[in-house]
C-alpha atoms as a PDB file:
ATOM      1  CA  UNK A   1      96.099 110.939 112.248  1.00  0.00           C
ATOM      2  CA  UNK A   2      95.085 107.793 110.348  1.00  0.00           C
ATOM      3  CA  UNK A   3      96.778 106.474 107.253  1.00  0.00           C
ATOM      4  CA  UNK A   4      95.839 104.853 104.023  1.00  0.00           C
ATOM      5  CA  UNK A   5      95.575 100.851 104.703  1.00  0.00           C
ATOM      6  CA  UNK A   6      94.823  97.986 103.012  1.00  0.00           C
ATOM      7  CA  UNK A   7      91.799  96.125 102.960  1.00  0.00           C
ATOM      8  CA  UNK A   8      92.154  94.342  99.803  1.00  0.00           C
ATOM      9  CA  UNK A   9      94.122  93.654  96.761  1.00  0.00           C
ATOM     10  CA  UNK A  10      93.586  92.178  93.114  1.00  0.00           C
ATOM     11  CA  UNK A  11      94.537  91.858  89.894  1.00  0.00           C
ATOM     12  CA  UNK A  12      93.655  91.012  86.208  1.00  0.00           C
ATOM     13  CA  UNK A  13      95.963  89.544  83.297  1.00  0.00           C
ATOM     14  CA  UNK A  14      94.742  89.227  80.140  1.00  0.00           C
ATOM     15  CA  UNK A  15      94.515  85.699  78.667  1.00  0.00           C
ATOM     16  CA  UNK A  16      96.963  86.085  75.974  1.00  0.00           C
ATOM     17  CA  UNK A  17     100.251  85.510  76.129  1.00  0.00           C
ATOM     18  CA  UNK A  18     103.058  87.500  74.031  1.00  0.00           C
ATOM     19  CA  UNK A  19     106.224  85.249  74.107  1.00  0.00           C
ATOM     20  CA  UNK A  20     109.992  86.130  73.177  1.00  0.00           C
ATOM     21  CA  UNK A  21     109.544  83.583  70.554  1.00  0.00           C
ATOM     22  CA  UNK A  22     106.289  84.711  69.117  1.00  0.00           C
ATOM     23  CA  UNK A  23     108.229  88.582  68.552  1.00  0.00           C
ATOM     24  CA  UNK A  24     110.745  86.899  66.695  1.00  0.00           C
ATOM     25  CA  UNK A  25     108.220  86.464  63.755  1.00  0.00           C
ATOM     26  CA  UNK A  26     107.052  90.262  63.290  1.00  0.00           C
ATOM     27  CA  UNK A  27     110.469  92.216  64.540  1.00  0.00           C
ATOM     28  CA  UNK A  28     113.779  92.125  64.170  1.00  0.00           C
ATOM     29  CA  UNK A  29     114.794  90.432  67.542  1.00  0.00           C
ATOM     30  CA  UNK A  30     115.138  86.886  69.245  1.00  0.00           C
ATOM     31  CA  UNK A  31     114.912  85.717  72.821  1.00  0.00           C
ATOM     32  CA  UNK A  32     118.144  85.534  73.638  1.00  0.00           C
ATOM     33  CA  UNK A  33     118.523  89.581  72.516  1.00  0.00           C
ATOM     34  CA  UNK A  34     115.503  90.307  74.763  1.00  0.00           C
ATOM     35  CA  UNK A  35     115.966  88.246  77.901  1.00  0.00           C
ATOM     36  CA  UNK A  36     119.468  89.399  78.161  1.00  0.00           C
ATOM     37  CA  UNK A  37     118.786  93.389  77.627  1.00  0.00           C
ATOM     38  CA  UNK A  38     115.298  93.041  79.978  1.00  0.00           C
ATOM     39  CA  UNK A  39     114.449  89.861  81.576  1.00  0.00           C
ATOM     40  CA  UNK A  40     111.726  89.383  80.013  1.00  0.00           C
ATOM     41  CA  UNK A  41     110.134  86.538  78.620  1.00  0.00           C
ATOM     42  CA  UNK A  42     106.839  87.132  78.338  1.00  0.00           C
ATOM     43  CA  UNK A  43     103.900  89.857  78.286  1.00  0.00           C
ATOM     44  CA  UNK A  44     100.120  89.586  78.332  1.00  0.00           C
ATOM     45  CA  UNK A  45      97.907  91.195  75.567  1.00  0.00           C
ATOM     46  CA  UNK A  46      94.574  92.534  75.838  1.00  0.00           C
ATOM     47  CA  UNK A  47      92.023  90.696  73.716  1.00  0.00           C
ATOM     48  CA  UNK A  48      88.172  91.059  72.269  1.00  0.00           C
ATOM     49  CA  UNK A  49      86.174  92.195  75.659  1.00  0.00           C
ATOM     50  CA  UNK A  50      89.567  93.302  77.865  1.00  0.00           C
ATOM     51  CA  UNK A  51      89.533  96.829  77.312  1.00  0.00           C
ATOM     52  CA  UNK A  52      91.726  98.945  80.062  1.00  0.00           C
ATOM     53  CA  UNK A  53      88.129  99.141  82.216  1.00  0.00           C
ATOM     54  CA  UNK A  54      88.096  95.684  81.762  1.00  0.00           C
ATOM     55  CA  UNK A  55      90.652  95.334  83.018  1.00  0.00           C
ATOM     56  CA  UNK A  56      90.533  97.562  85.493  1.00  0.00           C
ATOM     57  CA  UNK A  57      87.208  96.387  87.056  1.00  0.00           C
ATOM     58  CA  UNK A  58      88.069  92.599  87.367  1.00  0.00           C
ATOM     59  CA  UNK A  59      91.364  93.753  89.702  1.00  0.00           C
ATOM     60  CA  UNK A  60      88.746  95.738  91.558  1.00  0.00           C
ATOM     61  CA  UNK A  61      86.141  93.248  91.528  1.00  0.00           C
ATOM     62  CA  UNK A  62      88.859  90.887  93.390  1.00  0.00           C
ATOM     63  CA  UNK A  63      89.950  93.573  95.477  1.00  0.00           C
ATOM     64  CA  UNK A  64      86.532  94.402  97.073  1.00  0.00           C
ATOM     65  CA  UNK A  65      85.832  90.630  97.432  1.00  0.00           C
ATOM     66  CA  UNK A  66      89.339  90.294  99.462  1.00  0.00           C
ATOM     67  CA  UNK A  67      88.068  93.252 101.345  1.00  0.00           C
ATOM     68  CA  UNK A  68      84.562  91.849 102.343  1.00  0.00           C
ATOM     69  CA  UNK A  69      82.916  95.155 100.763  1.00  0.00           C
ATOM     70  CA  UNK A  70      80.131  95.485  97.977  1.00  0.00           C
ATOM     71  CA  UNK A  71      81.378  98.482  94.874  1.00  0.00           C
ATOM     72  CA  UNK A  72      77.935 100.469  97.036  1.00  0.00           C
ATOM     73  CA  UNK A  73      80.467 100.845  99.680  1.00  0.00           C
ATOM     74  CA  UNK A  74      82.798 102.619  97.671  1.00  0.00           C
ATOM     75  CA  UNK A  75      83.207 106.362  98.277  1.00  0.00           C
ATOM     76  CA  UNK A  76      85.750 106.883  95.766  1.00  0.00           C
ATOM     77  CA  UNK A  77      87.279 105.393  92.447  1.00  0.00           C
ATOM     78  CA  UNK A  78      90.906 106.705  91.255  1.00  0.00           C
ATOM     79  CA  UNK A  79      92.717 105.003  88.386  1.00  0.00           C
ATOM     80  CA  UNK A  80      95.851 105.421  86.949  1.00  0.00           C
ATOM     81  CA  UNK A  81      96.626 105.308  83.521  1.00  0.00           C
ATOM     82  CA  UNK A  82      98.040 106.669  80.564  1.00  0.00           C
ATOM     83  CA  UNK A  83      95.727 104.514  78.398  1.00  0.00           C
ATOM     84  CA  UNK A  84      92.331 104.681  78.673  1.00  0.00           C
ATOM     85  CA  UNK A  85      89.773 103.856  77.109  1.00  0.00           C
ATOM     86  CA  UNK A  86      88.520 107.427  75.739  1.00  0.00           C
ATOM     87  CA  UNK A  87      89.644 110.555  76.166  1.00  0.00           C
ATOM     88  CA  UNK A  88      86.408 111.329  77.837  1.00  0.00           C
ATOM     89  CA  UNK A  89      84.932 109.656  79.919  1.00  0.00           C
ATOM     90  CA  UNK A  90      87.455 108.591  82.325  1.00  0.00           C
ATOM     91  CA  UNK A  91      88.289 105.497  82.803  1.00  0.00           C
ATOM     92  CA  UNK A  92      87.301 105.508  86.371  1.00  0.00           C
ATOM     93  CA  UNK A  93      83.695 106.245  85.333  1.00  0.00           C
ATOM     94  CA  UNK A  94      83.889 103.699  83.305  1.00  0.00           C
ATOM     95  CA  UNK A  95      84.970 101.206  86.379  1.00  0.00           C
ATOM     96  CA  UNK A  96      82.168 102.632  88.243  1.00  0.00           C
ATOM     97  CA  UNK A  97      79.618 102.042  85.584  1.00  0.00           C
ATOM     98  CA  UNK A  98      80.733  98.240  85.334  1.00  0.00           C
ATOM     99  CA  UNK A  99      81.173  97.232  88.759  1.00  0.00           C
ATOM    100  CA  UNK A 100      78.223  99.205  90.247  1.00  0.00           C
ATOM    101  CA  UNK A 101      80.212 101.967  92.483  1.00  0.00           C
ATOM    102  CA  UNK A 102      77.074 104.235  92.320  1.00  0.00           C
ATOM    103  CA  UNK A 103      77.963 106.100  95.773  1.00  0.00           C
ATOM    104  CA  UNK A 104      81.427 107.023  94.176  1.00  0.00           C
ATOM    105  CA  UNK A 105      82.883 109.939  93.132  1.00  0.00           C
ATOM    106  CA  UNK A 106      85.601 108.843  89.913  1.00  0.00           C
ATOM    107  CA  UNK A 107      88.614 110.529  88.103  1.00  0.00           C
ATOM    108  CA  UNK A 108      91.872 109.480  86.357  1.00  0.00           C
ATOM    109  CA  UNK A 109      95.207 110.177  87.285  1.00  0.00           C
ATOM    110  CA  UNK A 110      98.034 110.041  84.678  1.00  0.00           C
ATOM    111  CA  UNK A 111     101.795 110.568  86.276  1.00  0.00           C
ATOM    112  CA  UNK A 112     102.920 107.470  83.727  1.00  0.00           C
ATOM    113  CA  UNK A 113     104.667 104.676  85.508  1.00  0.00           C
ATOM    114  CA  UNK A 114     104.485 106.638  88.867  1.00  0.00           C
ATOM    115  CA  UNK A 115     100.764 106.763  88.735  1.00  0.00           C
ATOM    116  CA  UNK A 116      99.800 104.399  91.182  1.00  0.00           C
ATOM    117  CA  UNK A 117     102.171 105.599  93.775  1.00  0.00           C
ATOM    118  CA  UNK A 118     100.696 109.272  92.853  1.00  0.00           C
ATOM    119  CA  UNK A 119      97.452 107.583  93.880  1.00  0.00           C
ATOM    120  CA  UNK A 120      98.591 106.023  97.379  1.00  0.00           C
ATOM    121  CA  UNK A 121      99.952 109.507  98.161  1.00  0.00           C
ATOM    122  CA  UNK A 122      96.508 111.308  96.773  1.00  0.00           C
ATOM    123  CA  UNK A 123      94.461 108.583  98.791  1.00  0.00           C
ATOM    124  CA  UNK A 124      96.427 109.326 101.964  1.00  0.00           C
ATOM    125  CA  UNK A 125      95.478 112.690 101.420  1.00  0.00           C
ATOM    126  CA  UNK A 126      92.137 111.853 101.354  1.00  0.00           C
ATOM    127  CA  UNK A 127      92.026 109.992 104.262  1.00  0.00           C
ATOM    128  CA  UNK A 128      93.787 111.769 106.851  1.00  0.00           C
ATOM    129  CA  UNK A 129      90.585 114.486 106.347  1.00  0.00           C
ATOM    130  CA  UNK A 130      87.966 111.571 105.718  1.00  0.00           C
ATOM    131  CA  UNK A 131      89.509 108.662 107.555  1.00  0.00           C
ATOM    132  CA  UNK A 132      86.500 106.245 106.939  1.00  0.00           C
ATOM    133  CA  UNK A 133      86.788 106.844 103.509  1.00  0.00           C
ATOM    134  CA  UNK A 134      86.841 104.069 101.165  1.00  0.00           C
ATOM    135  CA  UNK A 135      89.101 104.302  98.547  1.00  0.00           C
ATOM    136  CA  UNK A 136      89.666 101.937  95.407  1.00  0.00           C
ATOM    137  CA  UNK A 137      93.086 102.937  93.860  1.00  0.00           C
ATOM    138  CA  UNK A 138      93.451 101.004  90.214  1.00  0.00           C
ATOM    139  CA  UNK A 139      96.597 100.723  88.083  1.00  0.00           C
ATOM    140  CA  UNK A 140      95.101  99.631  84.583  1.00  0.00           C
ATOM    141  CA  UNK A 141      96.926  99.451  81.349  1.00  0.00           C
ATOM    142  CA  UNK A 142      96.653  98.645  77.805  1.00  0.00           C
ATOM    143  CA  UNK A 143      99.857  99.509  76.370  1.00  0.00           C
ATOM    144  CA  UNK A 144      99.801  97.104  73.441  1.00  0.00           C
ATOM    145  CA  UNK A 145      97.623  99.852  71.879  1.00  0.00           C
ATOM    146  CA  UNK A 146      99.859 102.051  71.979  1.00  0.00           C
ATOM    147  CA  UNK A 147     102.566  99.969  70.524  1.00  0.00           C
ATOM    148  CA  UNK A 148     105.139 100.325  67.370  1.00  0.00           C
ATOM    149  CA  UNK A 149     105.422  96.944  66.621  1.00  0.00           C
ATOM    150  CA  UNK A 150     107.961  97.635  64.051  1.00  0.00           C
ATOM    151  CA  UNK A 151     110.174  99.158  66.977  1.00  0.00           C
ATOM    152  CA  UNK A 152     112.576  96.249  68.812  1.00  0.00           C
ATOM    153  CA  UNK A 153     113.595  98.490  71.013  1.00  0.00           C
ATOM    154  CA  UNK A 154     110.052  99.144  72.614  1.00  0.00           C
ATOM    155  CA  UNK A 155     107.954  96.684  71.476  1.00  0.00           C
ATOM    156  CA  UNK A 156     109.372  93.915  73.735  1.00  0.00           C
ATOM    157  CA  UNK A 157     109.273  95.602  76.751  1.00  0.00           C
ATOM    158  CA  UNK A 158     105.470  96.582  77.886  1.00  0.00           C
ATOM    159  CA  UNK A 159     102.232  94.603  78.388  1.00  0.00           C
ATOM    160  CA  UNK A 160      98.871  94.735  79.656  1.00  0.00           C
ATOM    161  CA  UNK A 161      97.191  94.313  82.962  1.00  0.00           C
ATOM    162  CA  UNK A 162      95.285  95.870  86.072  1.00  0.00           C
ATOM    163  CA  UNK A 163      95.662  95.871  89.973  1.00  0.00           C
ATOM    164  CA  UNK A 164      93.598  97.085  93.015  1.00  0.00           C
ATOM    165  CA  UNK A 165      93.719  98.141  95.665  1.00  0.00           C
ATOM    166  CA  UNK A 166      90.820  98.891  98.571  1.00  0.00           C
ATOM    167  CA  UNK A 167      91.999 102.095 100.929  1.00  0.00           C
ATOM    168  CA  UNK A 168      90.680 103.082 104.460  1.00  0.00           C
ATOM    169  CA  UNK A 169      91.863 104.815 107.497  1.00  0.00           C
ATOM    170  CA  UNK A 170      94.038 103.064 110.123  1.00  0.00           C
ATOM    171  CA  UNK A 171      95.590 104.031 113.210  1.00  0.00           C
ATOM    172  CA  UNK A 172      98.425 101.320 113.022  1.00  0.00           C
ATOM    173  CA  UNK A 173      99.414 100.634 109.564  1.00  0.00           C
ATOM    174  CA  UNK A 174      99.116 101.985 105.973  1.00  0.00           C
ATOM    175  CA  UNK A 175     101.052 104.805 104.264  1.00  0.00           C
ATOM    176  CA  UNK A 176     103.860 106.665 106.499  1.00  0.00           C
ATOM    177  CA  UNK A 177     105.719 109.121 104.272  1.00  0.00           C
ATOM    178  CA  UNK A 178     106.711 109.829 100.460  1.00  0.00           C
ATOM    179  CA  UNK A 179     108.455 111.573  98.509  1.00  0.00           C
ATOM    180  CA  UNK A 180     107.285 112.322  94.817  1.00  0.00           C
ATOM    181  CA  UNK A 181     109.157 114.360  91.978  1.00  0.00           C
ATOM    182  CA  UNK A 182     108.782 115.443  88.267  1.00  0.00           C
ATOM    183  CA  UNK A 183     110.887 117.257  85.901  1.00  0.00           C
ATOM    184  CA  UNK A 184     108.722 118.136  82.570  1.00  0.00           C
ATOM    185  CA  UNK A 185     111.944 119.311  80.965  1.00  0.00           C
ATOM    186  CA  UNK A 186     112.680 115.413  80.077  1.00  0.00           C
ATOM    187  CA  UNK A 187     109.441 115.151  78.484  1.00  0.00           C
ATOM    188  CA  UNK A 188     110.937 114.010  75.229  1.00  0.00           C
ATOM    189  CA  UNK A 189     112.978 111.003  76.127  1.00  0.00           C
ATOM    190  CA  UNK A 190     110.032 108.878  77.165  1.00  0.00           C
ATOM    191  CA  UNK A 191     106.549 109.813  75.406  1.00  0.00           C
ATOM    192  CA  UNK A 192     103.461 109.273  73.395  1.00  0.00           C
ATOM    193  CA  UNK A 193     101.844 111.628  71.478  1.00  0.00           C
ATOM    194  CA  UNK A 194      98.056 112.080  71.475  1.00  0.00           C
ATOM    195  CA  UNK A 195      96.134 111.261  68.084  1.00  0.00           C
ATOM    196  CA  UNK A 196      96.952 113.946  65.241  1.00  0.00           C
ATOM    197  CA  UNK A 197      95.135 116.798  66.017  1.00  0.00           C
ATOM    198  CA  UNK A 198      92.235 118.154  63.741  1.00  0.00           C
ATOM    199  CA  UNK A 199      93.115 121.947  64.496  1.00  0.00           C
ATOM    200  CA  UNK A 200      95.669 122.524  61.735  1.00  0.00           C
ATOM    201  CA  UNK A 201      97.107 125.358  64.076  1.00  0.00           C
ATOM    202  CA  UNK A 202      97.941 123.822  66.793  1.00  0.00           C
ATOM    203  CA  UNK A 203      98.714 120.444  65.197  1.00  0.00           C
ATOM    204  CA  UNK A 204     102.217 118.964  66.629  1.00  0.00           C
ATOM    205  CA  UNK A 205     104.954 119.659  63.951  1.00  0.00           C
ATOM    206  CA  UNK A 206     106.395 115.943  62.730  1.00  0.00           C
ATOM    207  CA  UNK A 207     103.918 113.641  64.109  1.00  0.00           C
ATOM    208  CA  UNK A 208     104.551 110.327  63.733  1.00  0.00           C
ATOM    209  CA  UNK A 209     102.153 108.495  65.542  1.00  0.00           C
ATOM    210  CA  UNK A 210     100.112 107.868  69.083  1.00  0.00           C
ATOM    211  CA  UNK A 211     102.427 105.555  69.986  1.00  0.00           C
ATOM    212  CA  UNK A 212     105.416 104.856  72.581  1.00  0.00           C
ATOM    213  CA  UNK A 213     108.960 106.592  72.099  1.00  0.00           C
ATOM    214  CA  UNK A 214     111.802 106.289  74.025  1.00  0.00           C
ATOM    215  CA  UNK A 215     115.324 106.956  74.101  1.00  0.00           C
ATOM    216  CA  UNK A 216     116.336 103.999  76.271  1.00  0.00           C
ATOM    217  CA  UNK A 217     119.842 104.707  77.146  1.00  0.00           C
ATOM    218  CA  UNK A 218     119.031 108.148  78.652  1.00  0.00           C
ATOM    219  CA  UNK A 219     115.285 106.637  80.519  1.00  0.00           C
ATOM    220  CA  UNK A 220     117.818 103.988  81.976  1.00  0.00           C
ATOM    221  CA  UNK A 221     120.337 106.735  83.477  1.00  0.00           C
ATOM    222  CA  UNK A 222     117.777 108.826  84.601  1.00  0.00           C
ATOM    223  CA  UNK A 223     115.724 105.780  86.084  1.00  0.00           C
ATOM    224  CA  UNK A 224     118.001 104.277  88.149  1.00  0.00           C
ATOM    225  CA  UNK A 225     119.872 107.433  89.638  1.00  0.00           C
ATOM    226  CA  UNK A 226     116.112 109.160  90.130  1.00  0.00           C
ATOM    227  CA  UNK A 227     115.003 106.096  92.042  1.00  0.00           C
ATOM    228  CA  UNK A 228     117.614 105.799  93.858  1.00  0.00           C
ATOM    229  CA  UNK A 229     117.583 109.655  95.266  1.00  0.00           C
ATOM    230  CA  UNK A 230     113.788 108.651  95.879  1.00  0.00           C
ATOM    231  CA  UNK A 231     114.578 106.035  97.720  1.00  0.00           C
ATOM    232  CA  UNK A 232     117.777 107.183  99.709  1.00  0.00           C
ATOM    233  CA  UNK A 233     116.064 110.925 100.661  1.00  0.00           C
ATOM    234  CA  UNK A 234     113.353 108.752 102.203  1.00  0.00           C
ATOM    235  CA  UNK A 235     114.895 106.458 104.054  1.00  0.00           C
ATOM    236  CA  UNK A 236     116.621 110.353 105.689  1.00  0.00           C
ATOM    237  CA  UNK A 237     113.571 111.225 106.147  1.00  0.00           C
ATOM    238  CA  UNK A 238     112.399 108.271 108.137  1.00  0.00           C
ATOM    239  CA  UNK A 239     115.551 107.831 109.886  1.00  0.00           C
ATOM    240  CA  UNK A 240     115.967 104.575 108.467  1.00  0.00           C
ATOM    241  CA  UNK A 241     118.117 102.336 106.209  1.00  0.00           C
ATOM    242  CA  UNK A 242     117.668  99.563 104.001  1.00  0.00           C
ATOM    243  CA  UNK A 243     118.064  96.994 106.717  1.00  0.00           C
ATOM    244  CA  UNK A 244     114.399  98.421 108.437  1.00  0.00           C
ATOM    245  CA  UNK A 245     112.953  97.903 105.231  1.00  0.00           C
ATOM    246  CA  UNK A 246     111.476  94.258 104.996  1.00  0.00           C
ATOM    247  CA  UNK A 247     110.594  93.870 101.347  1.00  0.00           C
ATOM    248  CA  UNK A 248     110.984  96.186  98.203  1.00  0.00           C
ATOM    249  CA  UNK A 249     108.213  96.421  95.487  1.00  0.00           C
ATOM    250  CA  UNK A 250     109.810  98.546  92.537  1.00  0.00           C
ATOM    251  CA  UNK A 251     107.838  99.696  89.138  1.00  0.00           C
ATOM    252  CA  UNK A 252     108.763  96.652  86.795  1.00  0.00           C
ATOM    253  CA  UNK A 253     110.533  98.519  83.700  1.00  0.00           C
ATOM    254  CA  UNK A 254     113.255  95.858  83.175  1.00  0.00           C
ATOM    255  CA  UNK A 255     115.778  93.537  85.091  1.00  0.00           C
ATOM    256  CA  UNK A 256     118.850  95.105  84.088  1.00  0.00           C
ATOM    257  CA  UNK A 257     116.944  98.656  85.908  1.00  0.00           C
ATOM    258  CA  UNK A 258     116.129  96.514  88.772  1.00  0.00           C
ATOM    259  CA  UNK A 259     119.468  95.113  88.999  1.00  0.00           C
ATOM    260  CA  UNK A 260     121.572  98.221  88.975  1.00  0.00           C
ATOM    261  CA  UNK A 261     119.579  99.948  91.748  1.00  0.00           C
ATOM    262  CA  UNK A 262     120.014  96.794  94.311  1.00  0.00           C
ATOM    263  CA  UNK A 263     123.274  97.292  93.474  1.00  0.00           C
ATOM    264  CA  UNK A 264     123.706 101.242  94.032  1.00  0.00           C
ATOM    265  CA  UNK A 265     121.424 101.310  97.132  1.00  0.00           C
ATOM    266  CA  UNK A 266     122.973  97.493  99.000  1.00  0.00           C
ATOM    267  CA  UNK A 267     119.461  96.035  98.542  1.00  0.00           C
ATOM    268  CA  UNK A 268     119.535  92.023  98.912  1.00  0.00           C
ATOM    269  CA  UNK A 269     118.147  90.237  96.192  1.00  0.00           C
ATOM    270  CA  UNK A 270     115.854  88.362  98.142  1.00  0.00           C
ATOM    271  CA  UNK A 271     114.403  92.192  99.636  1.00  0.00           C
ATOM    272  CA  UNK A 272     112.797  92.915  96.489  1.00  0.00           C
ATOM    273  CA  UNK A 273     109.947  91.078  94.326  1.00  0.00           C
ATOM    274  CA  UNK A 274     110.474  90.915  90.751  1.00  0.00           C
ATOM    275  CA  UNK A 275     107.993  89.676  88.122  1.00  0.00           C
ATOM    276  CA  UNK A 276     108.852  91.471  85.269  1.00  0.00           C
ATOM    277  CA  UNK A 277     109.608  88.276  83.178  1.00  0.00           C
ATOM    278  CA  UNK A 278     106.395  87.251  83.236  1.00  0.00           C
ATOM    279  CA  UNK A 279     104.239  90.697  82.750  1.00  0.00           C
ATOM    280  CA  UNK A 280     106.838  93.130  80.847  1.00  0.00           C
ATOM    281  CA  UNK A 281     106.157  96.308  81.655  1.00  0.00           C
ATOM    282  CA  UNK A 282     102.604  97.285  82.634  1.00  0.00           C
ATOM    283  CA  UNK A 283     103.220 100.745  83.830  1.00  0.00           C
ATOM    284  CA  UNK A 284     100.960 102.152  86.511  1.00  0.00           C
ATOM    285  CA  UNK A 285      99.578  98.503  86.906  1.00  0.00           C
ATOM    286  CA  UNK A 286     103.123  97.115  87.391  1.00  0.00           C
ATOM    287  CA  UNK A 287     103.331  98.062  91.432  1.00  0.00           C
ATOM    288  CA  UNK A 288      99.950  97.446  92.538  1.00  0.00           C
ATOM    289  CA  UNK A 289      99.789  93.656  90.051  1.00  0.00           C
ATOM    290  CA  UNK A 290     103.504  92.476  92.041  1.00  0.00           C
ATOM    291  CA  UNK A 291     101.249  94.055  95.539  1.00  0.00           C
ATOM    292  CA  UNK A 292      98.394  91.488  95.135  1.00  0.00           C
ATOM    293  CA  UNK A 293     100.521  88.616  94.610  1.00  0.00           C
ATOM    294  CA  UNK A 294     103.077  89.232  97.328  1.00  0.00           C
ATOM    295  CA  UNK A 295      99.590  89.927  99.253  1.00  0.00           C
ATOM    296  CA  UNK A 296      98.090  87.093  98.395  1.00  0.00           C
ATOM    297  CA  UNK A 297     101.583  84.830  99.037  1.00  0.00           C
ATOM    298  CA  UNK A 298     100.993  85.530 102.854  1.00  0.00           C
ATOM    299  CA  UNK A 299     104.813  85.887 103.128  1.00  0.00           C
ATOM    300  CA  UNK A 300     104.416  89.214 104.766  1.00  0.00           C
ATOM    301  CA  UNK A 301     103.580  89.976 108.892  1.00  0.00           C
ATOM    302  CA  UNK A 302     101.790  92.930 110.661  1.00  0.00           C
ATOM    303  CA  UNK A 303     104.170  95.381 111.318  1.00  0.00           C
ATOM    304  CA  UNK A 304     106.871  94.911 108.054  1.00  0.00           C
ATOM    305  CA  UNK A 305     107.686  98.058 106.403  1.00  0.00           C
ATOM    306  CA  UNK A 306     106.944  97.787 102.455  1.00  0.00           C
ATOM    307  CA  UNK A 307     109.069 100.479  99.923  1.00  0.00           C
ATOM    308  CA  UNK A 308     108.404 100.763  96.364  1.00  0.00           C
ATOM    309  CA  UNK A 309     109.490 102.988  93.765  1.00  0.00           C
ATOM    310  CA  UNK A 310     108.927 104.267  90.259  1.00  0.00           C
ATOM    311  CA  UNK A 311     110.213 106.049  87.784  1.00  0.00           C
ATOM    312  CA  UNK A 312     107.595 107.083  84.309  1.00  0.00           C
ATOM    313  CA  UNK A 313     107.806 109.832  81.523  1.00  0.00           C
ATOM    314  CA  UNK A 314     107.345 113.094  82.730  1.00  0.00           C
ATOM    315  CA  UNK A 315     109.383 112.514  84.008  1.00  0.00           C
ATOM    316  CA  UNK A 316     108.049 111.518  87.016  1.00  0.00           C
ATOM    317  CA  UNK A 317     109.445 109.479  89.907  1.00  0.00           C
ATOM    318  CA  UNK A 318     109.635 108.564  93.596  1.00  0.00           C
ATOM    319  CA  UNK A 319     109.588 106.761  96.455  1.00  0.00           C
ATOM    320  CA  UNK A 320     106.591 105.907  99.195  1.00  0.00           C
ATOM    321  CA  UNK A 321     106.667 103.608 102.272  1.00  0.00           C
ATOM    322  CA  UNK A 322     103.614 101.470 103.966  1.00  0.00           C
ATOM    323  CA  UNK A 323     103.479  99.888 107.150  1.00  0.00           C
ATOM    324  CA  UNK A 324     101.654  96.135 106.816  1.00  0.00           C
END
């Protein structure tokens, strides 16, 4: 049976750049508070002309040019996001309109923070039925719309961004196993509400806003422990440990997250790839944005087994492993 495999990889940042220092003017904070909570030190902000299929299409743009293929080649377009551009149309149809994918089929996928590693798993799907498929899988976020900027405790952590990949059937490499989980009960820990309805009966009770909420003590328990279960029932189910594995990509939420699982699962620093100081947290873009630039660093050879894990609100979480 063939597996999902790269072809190609990109990524888009917006221009602007969000510092510790420039937060210090409209919030309550400084860097020092920030850097030592998260680790980060910077985020980028959409500006005029980078909406999230913006965004989304200059990764993919990259990514097809990596992979030596014209958007016409395209069979399908899946993007993960919990902030597009409209509630209707997707933000996938949007991609397709602006890059010129007219042979592809397009949807949305929204699993949070998870969502691109939803989308390897859906694409693998897809190609073990249709292995010449060609798949573009696109992590896109713009969080900073979806922003309390009065609100230190979330408004220094997330930032905007994109990454691509290209997908297509191989008999040698690509996606081997996963394992994927949810638990809606946790819903209200991590969440955003939708703009205030204008059905007075079934309008949410004590709306405050389509904006990012989080209780950030209780997402950081539940983060680390559910990636690490992810990780470790994988690794079972592969019959292999953490010494097979040659590099780690994990969802970029914050350092101190990062830290704490290479420290509950043995993971060597230098086994993971961490960029969060530069990008905050970009959600479903975060995996596929630290992807491109490990891919595009060279530093990996044919044959290395690459693990990443997420964790999002949902909750949803997990753990899925690619052959190079």
């Amino acid at each position: 049976m063939k597996h999902a495999a790269l072809l190609g990889t990109g990524s888009y940042l917006p221009g602007k750049i969000l510092s510790n220092n420039d937060l210090e003017k409209i919030v309550d904070t400084s860097d020092e508070w920030i850097t030592s909570r998260t680790g980060i030190s910077t985020r980028r902000i959409a500006g005029k002309g980078e909406e999230n299929f913006h965004l989304a299409s200059r990764a993919a743009e990259k990514a097809l040019t990596m992979a030596g293929l014209a958007a016409g080649d395209i069979d399908l377009i899946l993007v993960a996001t919990l902030t597009p551009h409209m509630m209707m149309p997707s933000c996938a149809c949007f991609v397709q309109a602006e890059i010129g994918a007219d042979n592809a089929f397009a949807y949305d996928l929204n699993a949070a923070c998870s969502g691109f590693l939803y989308g390897l798993d859906l694409a693998d799907s897809y190609i073990a039925r249709q292995p010449d498929m060609k798949i573009l899988l696109i992590g896109s976020e713009t969080l900073s719309a979806h922003i309390n900027w009065q609100d230190r405790n979330t408004c220094i952590l997330f930032g905007d961004g994109a990454g691509a990949v290209v997908l297509s059937g191989s008999d040698s490499r690509g996606v081997l196993s996963s394992k994927l989980f949810s638990d809606g009960r946790l819903w209200n820990l991590l969440y955003m509400d939708s703009p205030e309805s204008l059905n007075p009966d079934i309008r949410q009770e004590n709306w405050q806003g389509c904006y990012m909420q989080m209780s950030g003590r209780d997402v950081f328990k539940f983060a680390v422990r559910s990636m690490e279960d992810a990780v470790s029932k994988l690794l079972t189910k592969e019959n292999l440990t953490i010494d097979d594995i040659t590099l780690v990509i994990p969802h970029q939420a914050n350092v101190r997250i990062l830290n704490k699982l290479m420290e509950r699962l043995a993971i060597p620093p230098d086994k993971v790839y961490v960029n969060v100081g530069q990008y905050g947290n970009t959600s479903a873009a975060s995996i596929p944005i630290a992807l491109d630039e490990v891919n595009r660093q060279e530093s990996l050879q044919e044959g290395d087994k690459v693990l990443f894990c997420s964790f999002g609100g949902g909750f949803t979480w997990g753990a899925l492993l690619m052959q190079w």
